[in-house]
PDB file of N, CA and C in Angstrom:
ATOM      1  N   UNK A   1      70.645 157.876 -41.172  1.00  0.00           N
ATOM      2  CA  UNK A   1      70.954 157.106 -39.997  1.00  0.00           C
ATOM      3  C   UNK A   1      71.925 155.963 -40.300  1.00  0.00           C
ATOM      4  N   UNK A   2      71.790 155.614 -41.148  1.00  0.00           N
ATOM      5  CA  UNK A   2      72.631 154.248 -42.104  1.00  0.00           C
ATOM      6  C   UNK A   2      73.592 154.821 -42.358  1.00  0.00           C
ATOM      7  N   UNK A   3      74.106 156.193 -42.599  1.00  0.00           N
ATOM      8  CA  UNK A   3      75.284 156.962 -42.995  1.00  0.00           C
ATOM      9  C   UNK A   3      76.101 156.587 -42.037  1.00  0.00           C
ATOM     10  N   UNK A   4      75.932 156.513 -41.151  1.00  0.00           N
ATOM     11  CA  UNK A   4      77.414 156.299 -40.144  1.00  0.00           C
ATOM     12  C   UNK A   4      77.651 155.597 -40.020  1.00  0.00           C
ATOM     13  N   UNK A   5      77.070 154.547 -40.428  1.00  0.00           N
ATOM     14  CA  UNK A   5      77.637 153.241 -40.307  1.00  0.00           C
ATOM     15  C   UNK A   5      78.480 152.664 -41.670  1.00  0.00           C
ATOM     16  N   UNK A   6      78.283 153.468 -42.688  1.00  0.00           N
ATOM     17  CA  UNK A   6      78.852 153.280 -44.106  1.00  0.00           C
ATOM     18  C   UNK A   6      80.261 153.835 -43.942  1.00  0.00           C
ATOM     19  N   UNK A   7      80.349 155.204 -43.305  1.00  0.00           N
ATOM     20  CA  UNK A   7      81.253 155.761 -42.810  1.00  0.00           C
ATOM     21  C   UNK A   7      82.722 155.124 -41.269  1.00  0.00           C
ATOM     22  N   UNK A   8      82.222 154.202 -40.885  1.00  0.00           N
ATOM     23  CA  UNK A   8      82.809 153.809 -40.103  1.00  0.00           C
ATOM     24  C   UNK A   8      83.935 153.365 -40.454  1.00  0.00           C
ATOM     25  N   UNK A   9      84.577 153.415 -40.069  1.00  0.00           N
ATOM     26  CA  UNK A   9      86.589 152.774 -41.234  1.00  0.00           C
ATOM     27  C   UNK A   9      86.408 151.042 -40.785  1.00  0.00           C
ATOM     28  N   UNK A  10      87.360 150.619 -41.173  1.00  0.00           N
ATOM     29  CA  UNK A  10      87.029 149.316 -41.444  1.00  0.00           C
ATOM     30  C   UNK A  10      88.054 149.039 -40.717  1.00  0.00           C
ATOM     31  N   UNK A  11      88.039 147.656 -39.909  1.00  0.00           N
ATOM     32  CA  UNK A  11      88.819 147.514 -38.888  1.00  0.00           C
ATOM     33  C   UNK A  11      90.032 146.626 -38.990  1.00  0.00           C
ATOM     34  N   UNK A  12      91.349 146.712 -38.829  1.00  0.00           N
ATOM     35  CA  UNK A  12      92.287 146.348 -39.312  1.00  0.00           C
ATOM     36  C   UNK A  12      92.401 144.905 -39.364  1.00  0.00           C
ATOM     37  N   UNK A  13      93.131 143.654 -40.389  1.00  0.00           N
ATOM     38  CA  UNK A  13      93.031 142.472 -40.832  1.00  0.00           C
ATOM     39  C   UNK A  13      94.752 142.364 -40.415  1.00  0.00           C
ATOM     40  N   UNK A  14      95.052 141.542 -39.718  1.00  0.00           N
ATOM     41  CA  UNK A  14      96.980 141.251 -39.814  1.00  0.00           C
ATOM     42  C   UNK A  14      96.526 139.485 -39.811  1.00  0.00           C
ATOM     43  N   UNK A  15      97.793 139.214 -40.326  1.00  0.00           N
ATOM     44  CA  UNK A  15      97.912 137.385 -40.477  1.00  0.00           C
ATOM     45  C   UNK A  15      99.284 137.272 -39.600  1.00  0.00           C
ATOM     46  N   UNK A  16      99.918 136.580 -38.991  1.00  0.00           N
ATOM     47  CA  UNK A  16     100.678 136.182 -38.432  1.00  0.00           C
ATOM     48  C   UNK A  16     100.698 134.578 -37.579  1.00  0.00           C
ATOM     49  N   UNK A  17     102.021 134.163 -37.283  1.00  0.00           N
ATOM     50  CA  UNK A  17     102.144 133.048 -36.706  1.00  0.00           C
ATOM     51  C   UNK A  17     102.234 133.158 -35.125  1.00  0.00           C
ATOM     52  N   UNK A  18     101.204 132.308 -34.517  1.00  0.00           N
ATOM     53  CA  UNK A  18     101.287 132.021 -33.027  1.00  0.00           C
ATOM     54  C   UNK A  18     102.481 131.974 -32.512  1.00  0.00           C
ATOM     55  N   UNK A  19     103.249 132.208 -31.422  1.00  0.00           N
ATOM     56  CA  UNK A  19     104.553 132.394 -30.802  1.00  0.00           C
ATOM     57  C   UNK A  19     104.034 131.567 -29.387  1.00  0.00           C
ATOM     58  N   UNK A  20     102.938 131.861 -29.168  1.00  0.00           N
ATOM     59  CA  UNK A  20     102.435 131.268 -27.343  1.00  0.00           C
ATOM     60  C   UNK A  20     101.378 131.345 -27.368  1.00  0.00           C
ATOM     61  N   UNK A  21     100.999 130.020 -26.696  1.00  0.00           N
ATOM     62  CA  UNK A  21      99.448 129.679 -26.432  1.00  0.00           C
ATOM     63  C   UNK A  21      98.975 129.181 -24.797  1.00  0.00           C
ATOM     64  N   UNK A  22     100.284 129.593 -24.391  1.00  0.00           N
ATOM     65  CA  UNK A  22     100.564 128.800 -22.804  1.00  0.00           C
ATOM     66  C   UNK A  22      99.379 130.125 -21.755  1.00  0.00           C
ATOM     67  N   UNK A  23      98.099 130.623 -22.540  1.00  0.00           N
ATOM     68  CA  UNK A  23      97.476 131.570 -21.549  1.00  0.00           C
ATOM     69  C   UNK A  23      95.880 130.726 -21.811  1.00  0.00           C
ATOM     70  N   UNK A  24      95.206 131.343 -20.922  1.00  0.00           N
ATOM     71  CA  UNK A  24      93.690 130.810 -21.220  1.00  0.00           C
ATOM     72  C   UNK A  24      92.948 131.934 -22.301  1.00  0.00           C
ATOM     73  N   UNK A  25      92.296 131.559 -23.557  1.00  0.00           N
ATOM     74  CA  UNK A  25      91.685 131.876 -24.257  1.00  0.00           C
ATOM     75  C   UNK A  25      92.438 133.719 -25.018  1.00  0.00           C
ATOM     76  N   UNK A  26      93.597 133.167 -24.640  1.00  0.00           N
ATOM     77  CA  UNK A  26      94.954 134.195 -25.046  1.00  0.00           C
ATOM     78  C   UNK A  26      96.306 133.669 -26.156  1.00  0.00           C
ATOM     79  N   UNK A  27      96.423 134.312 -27.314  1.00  0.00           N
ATOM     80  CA  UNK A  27      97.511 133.651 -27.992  1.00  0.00           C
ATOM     81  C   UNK A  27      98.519 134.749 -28.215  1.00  0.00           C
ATOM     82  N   UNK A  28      99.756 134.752 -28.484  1.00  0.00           N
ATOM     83  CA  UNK A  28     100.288 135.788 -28.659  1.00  0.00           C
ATOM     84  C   UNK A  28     100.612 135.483 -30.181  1.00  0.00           C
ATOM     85  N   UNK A  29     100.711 136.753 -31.071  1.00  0.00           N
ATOM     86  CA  UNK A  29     101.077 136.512 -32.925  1.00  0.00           C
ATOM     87  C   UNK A  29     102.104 137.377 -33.286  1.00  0.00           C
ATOM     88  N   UNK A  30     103.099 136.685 -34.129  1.00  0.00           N
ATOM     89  CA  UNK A  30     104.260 137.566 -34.364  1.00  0.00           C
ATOM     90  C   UNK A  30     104.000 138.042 -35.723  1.00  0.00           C
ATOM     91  N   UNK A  31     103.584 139.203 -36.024  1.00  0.00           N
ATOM     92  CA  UNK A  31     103.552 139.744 -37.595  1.00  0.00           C
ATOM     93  C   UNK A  31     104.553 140.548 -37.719  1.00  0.00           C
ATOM     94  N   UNK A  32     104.929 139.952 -39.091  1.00  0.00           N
ATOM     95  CA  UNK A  32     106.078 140.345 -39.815  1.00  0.00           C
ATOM     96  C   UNK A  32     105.968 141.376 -40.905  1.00  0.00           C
ATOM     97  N   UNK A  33     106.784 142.933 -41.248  1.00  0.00           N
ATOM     98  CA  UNK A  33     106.168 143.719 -41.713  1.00  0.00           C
ATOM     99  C   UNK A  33     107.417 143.925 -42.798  1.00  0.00           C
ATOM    100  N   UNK A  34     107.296 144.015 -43.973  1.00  0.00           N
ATOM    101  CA  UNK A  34     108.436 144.592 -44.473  1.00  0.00           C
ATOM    102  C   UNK A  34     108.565 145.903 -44.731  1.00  0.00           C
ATOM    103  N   UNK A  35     109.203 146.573 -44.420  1.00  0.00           N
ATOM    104  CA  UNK A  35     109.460 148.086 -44.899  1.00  0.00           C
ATOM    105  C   UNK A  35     110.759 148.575 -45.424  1.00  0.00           C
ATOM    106  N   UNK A  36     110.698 149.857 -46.139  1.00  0.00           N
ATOM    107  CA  UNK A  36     112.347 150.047 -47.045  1.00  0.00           C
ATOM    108  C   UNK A  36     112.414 151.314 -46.032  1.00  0.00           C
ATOM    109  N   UNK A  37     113.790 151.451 -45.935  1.00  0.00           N
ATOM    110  CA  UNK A  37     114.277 151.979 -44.876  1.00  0.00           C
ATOM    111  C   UNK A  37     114.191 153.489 -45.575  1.00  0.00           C
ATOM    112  N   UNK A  38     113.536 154.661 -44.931  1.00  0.00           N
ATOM    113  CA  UNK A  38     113.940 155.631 -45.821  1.00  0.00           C
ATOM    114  C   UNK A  38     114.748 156.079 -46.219  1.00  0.00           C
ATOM    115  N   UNK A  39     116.300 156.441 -45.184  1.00  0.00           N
ATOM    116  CA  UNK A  39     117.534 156.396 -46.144  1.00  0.00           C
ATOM    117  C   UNK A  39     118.125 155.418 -47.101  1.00  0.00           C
ATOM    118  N   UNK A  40     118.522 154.173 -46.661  1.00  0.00           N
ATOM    119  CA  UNK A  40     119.159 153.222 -47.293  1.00  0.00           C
ATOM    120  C   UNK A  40     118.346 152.445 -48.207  1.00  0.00           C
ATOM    121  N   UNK A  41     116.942 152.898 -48.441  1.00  0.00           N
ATOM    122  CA  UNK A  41     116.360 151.966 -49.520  1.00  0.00           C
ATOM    123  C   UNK A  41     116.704 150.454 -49.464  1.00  0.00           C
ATOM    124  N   UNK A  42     116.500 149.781 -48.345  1.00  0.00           N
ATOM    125  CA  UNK A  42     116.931 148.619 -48.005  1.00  0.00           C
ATOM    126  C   UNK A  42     115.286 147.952 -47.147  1.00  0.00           C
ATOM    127  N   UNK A  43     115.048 146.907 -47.750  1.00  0.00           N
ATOM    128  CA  UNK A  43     114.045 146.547 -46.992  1.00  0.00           C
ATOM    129  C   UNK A  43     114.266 145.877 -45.389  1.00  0.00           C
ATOM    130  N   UNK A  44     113.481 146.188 -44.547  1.00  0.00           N
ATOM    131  CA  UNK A  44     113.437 145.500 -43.154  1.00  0.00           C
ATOM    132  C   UNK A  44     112.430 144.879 -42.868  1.00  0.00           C
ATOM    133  N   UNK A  45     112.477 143.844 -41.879  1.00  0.00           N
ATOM    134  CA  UNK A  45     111.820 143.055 -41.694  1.00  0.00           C
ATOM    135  C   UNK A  45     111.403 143.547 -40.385  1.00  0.00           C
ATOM    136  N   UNK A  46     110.048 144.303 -39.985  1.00  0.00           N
ATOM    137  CA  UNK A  46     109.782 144.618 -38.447  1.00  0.00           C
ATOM    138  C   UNK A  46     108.963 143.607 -38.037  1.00  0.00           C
ATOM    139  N   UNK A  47     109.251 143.611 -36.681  1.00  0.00           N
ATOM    140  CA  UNK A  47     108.269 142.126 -36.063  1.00  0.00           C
ATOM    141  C   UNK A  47     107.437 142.713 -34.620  1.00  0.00           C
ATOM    142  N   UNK A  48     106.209 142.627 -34.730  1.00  0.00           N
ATOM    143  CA  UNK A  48     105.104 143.024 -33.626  1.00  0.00           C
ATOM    144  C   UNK A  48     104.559 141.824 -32.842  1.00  0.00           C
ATOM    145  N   UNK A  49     104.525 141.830 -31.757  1.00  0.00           N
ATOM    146  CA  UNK A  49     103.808 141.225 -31.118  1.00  0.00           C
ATOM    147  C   UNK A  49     102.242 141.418 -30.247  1.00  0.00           C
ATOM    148  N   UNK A  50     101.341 140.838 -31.042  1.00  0.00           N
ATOM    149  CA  UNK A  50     100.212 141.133 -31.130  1.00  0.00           C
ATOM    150  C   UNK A  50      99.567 139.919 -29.733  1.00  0.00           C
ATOM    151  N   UNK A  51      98.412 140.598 -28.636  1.00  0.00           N
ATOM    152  CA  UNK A  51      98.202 139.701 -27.817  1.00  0.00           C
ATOM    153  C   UNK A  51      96.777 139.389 -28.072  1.00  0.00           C
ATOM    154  N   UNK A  52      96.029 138.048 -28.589  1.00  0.00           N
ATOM    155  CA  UNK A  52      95.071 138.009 -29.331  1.00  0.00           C
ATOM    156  C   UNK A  52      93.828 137.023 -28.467  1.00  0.00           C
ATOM    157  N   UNK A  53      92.975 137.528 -28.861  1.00  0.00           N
ATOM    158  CA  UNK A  53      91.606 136.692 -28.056  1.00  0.00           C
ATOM    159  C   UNK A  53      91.720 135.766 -28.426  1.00  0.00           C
ATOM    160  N   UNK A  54      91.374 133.972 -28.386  1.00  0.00           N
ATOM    161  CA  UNK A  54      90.921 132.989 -29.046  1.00  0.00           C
ATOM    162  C   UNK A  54      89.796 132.588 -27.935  1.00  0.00           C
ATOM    163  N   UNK A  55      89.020 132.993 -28.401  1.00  0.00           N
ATOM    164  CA  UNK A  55      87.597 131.929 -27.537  1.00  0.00           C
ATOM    165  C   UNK A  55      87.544 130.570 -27.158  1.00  0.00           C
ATOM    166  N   UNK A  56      87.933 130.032 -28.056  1.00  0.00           N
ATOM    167  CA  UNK A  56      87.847 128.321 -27.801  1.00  0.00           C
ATOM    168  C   UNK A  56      89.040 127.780 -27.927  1.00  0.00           C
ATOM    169  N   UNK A  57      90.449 128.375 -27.738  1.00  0.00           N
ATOM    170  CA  UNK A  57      91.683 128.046 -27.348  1.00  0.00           C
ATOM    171  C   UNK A  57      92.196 127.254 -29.006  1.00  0.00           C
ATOM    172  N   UNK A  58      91.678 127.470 -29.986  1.00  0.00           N
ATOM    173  CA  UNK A  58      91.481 126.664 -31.171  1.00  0.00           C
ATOM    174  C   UNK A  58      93.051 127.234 -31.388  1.00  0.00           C
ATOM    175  N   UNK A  59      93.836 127.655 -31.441  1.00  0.00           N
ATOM    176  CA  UNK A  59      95.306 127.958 -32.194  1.00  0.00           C
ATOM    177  C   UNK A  59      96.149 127.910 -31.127  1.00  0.00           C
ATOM    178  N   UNK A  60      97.454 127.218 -32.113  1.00  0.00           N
ATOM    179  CA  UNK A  60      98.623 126.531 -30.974  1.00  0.00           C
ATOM    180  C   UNK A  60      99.711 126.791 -31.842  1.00  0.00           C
ATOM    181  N   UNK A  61     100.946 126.690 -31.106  1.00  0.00           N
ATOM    182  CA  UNK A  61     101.978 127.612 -31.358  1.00  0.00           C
ATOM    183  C   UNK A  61     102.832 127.076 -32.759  1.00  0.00           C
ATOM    184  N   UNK A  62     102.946 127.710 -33.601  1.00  0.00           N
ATOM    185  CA  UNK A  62     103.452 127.768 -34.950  1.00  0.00           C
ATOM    186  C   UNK A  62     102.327 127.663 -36.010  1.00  0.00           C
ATOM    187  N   UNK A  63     101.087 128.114 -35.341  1.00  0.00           N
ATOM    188  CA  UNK A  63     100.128 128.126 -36.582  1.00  0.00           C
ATOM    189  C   UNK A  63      99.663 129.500 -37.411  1.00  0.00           C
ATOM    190  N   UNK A  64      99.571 129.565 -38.454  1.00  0.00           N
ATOM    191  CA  UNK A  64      99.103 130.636 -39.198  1.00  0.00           C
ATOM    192  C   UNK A  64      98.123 131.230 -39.207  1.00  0.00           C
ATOM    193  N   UNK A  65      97.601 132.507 -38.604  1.00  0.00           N
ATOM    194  CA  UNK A  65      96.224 132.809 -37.967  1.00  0.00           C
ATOM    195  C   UNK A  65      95.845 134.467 -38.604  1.00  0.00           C
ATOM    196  N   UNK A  66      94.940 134.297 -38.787  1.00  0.00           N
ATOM    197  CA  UNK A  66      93.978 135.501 -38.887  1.00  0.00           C
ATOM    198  C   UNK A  66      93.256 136.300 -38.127  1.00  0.00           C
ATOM    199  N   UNK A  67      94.041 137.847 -37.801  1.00  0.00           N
ATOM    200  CA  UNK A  67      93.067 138.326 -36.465  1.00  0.00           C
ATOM    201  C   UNK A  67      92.745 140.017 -37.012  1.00  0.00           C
ATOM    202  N   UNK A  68      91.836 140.330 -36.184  1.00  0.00           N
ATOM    203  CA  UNK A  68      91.218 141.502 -36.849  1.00  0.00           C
ATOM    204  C   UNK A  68      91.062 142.298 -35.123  1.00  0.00           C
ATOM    205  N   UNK A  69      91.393 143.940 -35.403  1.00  0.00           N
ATOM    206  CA  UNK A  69      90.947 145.130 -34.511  1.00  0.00           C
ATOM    207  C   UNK A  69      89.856 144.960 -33.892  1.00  0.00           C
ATOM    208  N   UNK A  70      89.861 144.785 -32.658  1.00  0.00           N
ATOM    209  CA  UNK A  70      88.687 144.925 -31.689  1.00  0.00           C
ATOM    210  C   UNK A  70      88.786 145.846 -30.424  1.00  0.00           C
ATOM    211  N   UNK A  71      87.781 146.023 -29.922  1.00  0.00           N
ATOM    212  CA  UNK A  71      88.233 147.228 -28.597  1.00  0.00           C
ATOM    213  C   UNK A  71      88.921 146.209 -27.562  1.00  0.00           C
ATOM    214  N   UNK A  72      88.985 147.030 -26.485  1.00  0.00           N
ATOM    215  CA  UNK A  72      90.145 146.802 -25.527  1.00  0.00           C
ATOM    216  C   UNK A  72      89.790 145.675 -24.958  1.00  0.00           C
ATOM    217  N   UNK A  73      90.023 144.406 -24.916  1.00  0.00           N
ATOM    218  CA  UNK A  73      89.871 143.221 -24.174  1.00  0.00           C
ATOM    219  C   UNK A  73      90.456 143.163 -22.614  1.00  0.00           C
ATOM    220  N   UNK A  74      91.024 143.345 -22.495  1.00  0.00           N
ATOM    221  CA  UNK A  74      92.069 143.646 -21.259  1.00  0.00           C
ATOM    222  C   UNK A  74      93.526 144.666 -21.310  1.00  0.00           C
ATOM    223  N   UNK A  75      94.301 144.818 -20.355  1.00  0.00           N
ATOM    224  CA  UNK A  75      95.197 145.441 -20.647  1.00  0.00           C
ATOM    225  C   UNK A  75      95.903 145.743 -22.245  1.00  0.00           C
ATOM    226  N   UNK A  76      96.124 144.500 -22.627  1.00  0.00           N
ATOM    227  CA  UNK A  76      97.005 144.587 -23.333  1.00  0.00           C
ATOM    228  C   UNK A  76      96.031 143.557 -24.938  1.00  0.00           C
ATOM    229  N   UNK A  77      95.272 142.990 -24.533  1.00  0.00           N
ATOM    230  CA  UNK A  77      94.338 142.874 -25.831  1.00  0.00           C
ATOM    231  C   UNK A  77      93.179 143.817 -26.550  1.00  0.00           C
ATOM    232  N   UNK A  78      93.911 143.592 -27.729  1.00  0.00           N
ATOM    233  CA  UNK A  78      92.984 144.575 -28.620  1.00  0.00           C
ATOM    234  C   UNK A  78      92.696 144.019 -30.073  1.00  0.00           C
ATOM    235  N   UNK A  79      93.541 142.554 -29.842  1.00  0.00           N
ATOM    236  CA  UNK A  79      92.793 141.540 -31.597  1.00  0.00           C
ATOM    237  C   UNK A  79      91.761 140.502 -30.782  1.00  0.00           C
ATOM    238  N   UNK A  80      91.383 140.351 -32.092  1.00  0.00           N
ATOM    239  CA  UNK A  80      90.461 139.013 -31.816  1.00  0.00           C
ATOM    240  C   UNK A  80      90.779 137.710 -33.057  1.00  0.00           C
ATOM    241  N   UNK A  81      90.826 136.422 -33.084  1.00  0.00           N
ATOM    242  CA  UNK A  81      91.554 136.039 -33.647  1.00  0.00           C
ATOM    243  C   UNK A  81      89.641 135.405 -34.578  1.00  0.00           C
ATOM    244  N   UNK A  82      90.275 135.307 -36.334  1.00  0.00           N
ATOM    245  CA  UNK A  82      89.579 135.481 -36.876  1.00  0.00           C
ATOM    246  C   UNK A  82      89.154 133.924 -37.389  1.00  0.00           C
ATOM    247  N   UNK A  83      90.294 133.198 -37.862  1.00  0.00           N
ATOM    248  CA  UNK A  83      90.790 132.500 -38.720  1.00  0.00           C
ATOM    249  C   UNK A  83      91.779 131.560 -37.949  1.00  0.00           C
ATOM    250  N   UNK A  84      91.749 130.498 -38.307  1.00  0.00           N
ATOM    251  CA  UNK A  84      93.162 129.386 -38.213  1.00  0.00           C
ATOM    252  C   UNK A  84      93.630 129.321 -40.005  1.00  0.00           C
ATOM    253  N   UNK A  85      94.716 130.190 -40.687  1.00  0.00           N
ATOM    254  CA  UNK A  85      94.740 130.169 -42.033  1.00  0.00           C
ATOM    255  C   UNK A  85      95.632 128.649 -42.076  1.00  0.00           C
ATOM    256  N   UNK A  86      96.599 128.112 -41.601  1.00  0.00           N
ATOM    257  CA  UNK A  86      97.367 126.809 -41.934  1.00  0.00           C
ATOM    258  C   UNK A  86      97.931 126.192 -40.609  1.00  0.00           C
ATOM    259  N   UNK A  87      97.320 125.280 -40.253  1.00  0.00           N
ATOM    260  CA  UNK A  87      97.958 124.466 -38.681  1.00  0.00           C
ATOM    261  C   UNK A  87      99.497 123.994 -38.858  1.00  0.00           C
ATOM    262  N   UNK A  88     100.219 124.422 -38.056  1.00  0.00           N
ATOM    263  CA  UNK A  88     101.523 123.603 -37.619  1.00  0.00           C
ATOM    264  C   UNK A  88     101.678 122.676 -38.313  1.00  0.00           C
ATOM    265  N   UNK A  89     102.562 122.256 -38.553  1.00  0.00           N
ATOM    266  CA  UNK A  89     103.157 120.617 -38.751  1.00  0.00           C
ATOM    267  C   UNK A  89     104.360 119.784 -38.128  1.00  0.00           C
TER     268      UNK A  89
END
């Protein structure tokens, strides 16, 4: 019975910086991905915009945050924010 729960995949971790906090208990996070291009062997820089839960409105825009895979919050949320890793300055 405990087996499936050992089995369950583990739910994804991204770090990124706040971009907007102008929503209620909503932040938006820009993670930055590097990848090498498969032809040109050239690294790129891809950028996602992630729309993230904050419960207590605790992260504001240019801060370094920690958010993790959760089910569907609304349309378009599906993180939940984990962490404040380094506040603005």
């Amino acid at each position: 019975m405990s087996e499936s729960q050992d089995e369950r995949p583990q739910r994804k971790v991204r770090e990124g910086v706040v971009a907007s906090d102008a929503m209620d208990q909503t932040i938006v996070v820009l993670v930055n991905q590097r990848v090498r291009h498969p032809r040109y062997m050239r690294t790129i820089s891809r950028t996602k915009r992630l729309y993230v839960h904050d419960e207590h409105n605790d992260a504001h825009v240019g801060d370094t945050v920690e958010v993790v895979e959760t089910r569907p919050l609304s349309k378009l949320k599906r993180w939940r924010l984990v962490r404040v890793v380094e506040r603005a300055r």
